[in-house]
N, C-alpha and C. Protein backbone atom coordinates (compact mmCIF):
# COMPACT_ATOMS: atom_id res chain seq x y z
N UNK A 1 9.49 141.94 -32.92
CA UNK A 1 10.00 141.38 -34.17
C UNK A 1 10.83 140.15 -33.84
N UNK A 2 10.79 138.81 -34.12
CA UNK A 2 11.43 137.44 -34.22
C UNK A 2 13.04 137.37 -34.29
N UNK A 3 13.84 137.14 -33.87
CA UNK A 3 15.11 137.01 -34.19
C UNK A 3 15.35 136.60 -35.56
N UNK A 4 14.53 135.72 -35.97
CA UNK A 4 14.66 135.18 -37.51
C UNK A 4 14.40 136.18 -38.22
N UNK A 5 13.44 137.05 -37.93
CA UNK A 5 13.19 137.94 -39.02
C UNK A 5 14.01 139.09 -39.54
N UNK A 6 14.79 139.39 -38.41
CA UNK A 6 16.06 140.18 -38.03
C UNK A 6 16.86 140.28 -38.94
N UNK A 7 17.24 138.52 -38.73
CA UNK A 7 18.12 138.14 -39.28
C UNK A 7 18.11 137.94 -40.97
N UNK A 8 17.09 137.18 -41.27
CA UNK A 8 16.60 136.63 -42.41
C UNK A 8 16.64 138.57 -43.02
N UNK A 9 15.93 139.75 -42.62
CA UNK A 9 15.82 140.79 -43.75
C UNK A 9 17.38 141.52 -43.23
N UNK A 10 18.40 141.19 -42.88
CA UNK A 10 19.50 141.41 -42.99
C UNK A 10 19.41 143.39 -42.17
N UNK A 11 18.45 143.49 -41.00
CA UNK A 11 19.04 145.07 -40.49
C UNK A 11 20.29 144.94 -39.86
N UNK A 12 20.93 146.58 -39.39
CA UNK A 12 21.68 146.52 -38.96
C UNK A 12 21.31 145.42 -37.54
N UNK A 13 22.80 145.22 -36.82
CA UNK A 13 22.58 144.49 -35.74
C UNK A 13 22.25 145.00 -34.35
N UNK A 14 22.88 146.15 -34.53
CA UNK A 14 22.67 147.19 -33.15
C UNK A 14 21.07 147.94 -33.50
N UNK A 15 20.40 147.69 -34.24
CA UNK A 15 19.09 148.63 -34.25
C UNK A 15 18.44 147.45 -34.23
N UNK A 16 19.04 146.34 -34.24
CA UNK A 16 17.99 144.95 -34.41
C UNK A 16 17.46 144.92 -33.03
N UNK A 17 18.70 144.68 -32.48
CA UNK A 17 19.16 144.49 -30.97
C UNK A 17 17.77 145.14 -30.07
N UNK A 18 18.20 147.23 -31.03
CA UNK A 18 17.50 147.76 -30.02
C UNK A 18 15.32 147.65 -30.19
N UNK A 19 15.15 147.48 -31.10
CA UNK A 19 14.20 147.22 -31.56
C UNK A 19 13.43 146.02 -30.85
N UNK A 20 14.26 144.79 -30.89
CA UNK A 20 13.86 143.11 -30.34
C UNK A 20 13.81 143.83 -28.68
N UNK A 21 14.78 144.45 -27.84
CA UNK A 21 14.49 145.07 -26.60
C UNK A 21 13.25 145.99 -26.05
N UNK A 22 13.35 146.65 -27.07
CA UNK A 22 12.15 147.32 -26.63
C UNK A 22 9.93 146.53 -27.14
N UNK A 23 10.69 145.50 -27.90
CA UNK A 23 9.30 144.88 -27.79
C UNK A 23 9.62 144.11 -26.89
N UNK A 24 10.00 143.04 -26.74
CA UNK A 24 10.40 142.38 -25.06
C UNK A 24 10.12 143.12 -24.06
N UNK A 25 10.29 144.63 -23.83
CA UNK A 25 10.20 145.57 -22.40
C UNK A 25 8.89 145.50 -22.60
N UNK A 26 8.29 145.78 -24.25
CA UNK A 26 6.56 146.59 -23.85
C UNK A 26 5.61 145.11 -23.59
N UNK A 27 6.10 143.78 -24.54
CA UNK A 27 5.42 142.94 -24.13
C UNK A 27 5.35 141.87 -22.94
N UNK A 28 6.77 141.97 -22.24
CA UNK A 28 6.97 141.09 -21.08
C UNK A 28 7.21 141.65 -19.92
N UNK A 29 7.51 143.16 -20.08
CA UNK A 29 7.49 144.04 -18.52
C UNK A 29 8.82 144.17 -18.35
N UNK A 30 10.10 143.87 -19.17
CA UNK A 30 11.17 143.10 -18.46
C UNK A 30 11.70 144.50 -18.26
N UNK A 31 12.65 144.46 -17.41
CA UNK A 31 13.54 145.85 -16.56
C UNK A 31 14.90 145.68 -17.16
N UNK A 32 15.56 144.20 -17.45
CA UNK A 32 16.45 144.44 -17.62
C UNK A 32 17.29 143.32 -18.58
N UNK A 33 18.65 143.29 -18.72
CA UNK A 33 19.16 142.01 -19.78
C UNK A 33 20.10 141.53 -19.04
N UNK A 34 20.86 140.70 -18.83
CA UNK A 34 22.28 140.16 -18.24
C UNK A 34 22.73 139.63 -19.40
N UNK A 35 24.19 140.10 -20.15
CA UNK A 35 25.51 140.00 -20.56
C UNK A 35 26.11 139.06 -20.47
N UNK A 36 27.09 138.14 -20.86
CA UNK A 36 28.21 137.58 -20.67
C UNK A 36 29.63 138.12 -21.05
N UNK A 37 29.02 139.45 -21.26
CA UNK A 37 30.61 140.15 -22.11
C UNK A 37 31.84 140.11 -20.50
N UNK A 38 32.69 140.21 -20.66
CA UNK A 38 34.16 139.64 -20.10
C UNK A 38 34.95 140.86 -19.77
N UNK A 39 35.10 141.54 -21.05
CA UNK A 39 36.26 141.99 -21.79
C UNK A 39 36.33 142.89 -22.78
N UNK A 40 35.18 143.03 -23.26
CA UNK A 40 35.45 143.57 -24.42
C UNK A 40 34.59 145.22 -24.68
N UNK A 41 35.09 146.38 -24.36
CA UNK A 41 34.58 147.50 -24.00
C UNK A 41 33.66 147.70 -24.97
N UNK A 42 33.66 147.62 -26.35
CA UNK A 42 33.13 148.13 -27.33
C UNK A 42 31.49 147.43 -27.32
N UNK A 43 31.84 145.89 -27.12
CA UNK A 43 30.66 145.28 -26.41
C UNK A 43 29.89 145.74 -25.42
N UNK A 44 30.57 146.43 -24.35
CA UNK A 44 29.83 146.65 -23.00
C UNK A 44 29.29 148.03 -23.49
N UNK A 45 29.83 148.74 -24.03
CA UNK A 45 29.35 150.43 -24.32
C UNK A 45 28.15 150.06 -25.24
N UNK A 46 27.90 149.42 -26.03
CA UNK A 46 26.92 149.15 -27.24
C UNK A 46 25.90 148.84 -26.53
N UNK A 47 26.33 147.61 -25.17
CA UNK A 47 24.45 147.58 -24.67
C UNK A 47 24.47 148.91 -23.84
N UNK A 48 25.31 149.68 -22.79
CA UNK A 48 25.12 150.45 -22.05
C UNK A 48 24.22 151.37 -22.77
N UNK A 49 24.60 151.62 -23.69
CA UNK A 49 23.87 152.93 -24.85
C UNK A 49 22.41 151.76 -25.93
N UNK A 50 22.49 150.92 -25.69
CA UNK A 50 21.35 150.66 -26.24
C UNK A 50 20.30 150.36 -24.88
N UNK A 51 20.67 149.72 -23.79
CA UNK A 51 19.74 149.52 -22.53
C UNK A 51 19.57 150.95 -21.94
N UNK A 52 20.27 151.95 -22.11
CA UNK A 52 20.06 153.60 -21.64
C UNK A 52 18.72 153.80 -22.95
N UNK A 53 18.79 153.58 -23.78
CA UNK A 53 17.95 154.27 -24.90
C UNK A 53 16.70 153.64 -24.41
N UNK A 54 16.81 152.61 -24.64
CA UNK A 54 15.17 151.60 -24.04
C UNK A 54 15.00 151.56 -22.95
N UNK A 55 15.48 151.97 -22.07
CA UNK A 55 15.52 152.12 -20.43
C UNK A 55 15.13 150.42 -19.56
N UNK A 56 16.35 149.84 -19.80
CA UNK A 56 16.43 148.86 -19.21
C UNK A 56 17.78 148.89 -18.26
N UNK A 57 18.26 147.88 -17.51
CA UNK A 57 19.17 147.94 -16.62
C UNK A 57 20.03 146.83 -17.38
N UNK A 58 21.29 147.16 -17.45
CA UNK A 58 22.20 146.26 -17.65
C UNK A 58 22.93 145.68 -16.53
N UNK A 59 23.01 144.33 -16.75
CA UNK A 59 23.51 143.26 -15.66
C UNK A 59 24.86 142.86 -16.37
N UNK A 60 26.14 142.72 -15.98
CA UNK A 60 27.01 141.56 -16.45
C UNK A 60 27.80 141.20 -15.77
N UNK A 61 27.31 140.11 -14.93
CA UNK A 61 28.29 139.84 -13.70
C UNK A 61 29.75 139.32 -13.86
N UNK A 62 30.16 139.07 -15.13
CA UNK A 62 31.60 138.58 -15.72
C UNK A 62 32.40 139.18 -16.16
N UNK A 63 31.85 140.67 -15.89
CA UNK A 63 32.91 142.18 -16.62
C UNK A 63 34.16 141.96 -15.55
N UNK A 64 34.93 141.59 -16.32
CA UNK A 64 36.28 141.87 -15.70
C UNK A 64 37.06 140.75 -14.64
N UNK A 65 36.10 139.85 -15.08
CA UNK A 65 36.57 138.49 -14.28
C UNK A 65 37.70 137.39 -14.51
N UNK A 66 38.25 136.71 -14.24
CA UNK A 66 39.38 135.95 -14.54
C UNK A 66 39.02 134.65 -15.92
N UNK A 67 39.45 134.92 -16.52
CA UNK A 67 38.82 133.72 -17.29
C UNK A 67 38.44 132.55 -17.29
N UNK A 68 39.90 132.12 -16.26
CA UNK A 68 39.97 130.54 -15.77
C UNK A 68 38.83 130.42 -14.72
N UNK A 69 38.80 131.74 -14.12
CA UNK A 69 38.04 130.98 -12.80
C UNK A 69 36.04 131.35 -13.38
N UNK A 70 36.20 131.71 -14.76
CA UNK A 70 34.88 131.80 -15.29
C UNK A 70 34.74 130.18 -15.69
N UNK A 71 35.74 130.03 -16.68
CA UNK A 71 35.62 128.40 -17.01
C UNK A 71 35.83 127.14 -16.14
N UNK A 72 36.40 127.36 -14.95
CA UNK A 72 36.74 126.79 -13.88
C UNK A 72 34.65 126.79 -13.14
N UNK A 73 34.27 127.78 -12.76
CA UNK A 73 32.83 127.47 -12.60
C UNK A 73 31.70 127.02 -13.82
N UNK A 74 32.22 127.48 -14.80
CA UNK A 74 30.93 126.65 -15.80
C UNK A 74 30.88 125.23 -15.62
N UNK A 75 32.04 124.25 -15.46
CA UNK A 75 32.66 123.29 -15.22
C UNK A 75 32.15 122.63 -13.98
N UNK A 76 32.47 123.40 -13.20
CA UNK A 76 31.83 123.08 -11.30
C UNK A 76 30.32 122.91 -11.91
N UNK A 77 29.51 124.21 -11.95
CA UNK A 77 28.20 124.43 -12.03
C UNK A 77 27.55 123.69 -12.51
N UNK A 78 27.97 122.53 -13.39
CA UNK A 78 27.28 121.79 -14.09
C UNK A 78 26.70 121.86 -15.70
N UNK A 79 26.91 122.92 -16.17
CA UNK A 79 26.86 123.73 -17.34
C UNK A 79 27.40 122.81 -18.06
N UNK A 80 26.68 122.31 -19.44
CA UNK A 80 27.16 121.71 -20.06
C UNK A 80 26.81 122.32 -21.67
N UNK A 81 28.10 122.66 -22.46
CA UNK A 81 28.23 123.30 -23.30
C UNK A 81 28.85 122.35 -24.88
N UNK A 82 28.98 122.71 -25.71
CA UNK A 82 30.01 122.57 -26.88
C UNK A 82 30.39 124.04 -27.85
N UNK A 83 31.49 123.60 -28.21
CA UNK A 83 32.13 124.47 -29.21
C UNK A 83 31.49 124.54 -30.20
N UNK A 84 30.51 125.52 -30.84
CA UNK A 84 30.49 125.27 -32.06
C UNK A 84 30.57 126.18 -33.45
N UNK A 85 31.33 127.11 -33.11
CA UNK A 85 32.22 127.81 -34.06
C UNK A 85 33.70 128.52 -33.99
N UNK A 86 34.85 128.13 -34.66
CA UNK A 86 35.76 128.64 -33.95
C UNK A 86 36.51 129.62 -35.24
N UNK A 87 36.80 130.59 -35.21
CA UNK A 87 37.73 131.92 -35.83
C UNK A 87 38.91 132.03 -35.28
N UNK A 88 39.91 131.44 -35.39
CA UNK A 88 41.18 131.61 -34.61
C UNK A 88 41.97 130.54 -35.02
N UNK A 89 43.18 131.06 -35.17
CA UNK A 89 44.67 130.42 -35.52
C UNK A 89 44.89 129.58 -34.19
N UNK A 90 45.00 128.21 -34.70
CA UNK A 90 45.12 127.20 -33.82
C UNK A 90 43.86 126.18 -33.33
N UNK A 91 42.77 127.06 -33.78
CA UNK A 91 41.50 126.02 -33.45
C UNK A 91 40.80 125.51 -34.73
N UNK A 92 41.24 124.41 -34.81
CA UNK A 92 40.64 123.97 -36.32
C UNK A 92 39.04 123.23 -35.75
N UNK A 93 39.21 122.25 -37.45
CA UNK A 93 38.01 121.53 -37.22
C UNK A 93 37.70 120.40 -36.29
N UNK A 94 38.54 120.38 -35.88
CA UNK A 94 38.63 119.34 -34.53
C UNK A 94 38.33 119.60 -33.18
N UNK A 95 37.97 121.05 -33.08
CA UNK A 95 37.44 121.67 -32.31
C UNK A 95 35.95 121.71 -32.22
N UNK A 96 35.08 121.77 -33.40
CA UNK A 96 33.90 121.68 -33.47
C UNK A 96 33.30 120.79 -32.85
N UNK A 97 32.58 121.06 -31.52
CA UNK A 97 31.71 119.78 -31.23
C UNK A 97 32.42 119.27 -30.22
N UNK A 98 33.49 120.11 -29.44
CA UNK A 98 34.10 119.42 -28.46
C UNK A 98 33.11 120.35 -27.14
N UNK A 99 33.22 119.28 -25.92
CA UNK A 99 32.67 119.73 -24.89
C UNK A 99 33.35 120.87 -24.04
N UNK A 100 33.07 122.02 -23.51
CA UNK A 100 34.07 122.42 -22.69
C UNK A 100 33.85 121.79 -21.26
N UNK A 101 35.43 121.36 -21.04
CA UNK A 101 35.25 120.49 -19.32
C UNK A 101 36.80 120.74 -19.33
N UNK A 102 37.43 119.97 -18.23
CA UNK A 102 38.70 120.12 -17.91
C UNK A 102 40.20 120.43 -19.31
N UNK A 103 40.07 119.04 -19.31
CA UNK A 103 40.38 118.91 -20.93
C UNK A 103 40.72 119.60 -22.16
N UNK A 104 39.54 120.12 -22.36
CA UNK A 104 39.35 121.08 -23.16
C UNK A 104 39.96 122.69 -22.58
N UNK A 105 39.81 123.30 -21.01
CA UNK A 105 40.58 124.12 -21.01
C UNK A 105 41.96 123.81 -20.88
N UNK A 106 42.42 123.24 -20.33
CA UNK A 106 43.99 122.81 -20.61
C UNK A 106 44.36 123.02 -22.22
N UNK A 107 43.98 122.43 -23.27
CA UNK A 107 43.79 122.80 -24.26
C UNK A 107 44.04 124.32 -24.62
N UNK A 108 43.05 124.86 -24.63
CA UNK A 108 42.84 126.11 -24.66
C UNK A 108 43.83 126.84 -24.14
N UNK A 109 44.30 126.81 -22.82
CA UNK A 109 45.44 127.39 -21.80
C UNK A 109 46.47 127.31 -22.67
N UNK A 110 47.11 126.33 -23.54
CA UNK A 110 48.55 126.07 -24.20
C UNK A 110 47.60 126.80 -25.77
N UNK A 111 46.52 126.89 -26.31
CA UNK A 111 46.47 127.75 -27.31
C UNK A 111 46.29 129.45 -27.33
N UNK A 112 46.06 129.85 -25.70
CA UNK A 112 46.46 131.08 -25.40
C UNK A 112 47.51 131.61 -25.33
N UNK A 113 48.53 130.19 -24.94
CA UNK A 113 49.94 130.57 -24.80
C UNK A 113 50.40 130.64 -25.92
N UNK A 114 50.14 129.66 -26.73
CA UNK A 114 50.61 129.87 -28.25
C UNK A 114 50.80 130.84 -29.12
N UNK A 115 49.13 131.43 -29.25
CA UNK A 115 48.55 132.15 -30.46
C UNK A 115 47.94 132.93 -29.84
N UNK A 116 47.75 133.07 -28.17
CA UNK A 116 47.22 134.65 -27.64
C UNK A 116 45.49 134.69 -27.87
N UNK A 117 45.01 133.39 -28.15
CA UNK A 117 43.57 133.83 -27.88
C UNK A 117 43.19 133.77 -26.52
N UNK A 118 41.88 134.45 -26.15
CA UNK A 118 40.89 134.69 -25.53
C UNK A 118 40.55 133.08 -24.61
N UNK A 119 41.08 133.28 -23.60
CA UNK A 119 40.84 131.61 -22.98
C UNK A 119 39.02 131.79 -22.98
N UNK A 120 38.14 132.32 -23.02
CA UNK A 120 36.77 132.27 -22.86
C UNK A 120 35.80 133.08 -24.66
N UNK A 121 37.25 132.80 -25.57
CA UNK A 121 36.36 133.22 -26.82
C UNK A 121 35.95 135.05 -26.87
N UNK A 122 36.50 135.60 -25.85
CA UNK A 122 35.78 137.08 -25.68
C UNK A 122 35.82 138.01 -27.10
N UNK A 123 37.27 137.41 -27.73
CA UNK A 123 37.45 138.28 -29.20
C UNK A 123 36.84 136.99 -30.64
N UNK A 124 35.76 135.89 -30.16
CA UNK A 124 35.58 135.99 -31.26
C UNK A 124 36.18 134.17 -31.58
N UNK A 125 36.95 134.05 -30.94
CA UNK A 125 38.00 133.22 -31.41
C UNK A 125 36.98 131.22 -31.51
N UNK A 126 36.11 131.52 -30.31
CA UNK A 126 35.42 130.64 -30.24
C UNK A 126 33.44 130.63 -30.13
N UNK A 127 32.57 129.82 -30.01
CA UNK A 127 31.29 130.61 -29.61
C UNK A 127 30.91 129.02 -28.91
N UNK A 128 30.34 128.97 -27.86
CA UNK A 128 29.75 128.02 -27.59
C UNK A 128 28.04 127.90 -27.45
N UNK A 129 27.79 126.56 -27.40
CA UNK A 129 26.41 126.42 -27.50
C UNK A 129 25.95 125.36 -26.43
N UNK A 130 24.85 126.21 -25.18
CA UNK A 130 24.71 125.35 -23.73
C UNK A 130 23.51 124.68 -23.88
N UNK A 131 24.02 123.07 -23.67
CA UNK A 131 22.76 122.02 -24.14
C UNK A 131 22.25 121.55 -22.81
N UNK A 132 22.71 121.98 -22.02
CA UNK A 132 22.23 121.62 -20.79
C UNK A 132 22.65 122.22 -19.35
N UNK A 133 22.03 122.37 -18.19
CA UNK A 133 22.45 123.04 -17.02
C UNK A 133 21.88 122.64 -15.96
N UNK A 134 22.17 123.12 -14.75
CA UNK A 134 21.26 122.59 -13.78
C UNK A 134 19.91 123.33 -13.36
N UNK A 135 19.56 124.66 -14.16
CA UNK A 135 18.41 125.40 -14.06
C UNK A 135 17.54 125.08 -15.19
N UNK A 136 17.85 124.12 -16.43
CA UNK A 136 17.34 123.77 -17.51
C UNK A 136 16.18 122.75 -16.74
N UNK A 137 15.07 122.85 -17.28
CA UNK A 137 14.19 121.32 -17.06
C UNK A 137 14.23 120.74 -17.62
N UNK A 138 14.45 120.56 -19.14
CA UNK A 138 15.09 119.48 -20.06
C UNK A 138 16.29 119.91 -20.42
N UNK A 139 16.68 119.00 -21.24
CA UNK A 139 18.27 119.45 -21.78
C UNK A 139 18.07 118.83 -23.27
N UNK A 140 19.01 119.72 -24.41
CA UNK A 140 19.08 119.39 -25.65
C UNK A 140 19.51 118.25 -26.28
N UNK A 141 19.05 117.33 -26.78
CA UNK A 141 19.55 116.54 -27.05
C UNK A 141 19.78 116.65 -28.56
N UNK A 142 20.84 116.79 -29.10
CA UNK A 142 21.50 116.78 -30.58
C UNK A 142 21.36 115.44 -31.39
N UNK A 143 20.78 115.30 -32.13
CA UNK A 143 20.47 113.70 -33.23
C UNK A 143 21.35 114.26 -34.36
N UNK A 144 21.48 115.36 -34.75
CA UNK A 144 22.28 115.41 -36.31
C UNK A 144 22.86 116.50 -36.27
N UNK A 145 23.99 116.70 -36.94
CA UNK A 145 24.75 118.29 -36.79
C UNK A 145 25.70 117.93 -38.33
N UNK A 146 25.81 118.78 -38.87
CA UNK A 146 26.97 119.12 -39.77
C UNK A 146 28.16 119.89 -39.66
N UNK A 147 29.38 119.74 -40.04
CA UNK A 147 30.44 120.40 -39.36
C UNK A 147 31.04 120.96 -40.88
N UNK A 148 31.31 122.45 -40.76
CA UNK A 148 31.37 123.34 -41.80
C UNK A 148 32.38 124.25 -42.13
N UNK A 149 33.42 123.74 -42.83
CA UNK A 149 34.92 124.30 -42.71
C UNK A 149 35.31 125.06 -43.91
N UNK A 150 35.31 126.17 -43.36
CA UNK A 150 35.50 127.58 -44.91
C UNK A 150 37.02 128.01 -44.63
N UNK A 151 38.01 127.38 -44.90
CA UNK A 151 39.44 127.53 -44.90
C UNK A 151 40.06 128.04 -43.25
N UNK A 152 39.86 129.08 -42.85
CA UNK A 152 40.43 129.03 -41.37
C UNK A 152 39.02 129.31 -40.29
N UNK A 153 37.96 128.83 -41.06
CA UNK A 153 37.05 128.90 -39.76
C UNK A 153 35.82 127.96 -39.84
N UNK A 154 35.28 128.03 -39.30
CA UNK A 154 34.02 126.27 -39.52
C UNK A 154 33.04 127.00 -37.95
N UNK A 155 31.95 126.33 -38.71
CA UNK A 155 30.74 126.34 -37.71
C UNK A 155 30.33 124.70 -37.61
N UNK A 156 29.59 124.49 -36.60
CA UNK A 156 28.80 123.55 -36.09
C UNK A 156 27.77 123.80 -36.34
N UNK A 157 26.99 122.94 -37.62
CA UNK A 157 25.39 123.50 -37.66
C UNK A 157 24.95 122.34 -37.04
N UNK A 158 23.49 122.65 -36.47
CA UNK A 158 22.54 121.95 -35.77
C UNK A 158 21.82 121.97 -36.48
N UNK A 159 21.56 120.23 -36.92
CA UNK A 159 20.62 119.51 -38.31
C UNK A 159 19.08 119.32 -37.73
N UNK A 160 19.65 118.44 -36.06
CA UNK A 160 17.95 118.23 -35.53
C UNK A 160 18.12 118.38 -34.14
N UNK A 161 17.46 118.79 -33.47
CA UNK A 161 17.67 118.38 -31.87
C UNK A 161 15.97 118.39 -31.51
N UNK A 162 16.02 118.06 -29.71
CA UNK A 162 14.65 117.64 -29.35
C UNK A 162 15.06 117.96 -27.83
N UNK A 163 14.41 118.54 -27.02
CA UNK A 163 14.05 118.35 -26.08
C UNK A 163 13.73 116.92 -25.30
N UNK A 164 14.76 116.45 -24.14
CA UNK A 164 14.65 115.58 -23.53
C UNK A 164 14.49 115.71 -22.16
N UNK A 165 14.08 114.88 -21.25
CA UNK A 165 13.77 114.88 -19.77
C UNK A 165 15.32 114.48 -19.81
N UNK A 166 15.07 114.90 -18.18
CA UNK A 166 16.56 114.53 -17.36
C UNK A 166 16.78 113.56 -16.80
């Protein structure tokens, strides 16, 4: 079943989840998923018990890792990302559409100190979107975006993008 379709007939998210997994296992062979969860138990138990049900292996090599030195390597690695939704006291609309690189965590570091978010978004506070990497063969190139501010929270929609060479 399509992610769009998922989404678009509104199922739950955890039966979506487990459903989209187990056609992926029967049609691509796959054994297993890798995570970016951090931090957040309720997250990690939801795939444990949904990759146990479909019998896949769960991977998440960032359970329990330092934050800085997570954002400290996206940075090194070449990973090139933007912000583009933020839920959290202190990250307005001026946040939308910013790159994460040095800068930007420094940033972040004095709004953890502030207001106690999640230096890597783990509760929510931020979501990023990776337009490019060094395992990518092209990288995204963004032509149009709209920026979408509903009193304390805003998304970054993506109007057009295209696939470009490197």
């Amino acid at each position: 079943m399509p992610l769009t379709k998922i989404h678009e007939e509104g199922y739950d998210s955890m039966r979506s989840l487990e459903e989209v997994l187990k056609e992926l296992k029967k049609e691509n062979e796959i054994v297993g998923i890798v995570s970016g969860v951090i931090y957040s138990d309720f997250q990690r138990k939801v795939l444990i018990k949904i990759c146990k049900k479909v019998g896949l292996k769960l991977i998440t090599p960032l359970w329990m890792k330092n934050p800085l030195m997570i954002l400290d390597k996206i940075v090194k690695c070449g990973i090139r990302a933007i912000i583009v939704s933020v839920a959290a006291q202190g990250l307005d609309e001026e946040w939308l559409g910013m790159e994460i690189n040095y800068d930007t965590i420094s940033k972040l570091i004095e709004k953890n100190k502030r207001y106690g978010i999640s230096l890597c978004g783990e509760g929510g506070e931020y979501e990023t979107f990776v337009y490019d990497a060094p395992f990518f063969k092209k990288r995204v190139k963004i032509n149009k975006y709209e920026k979408i501010w509903m009193k304390d929270s805003g998304i970054l929609k993506i109007r057009d993008a295209e696939l470009v060479g490197k």
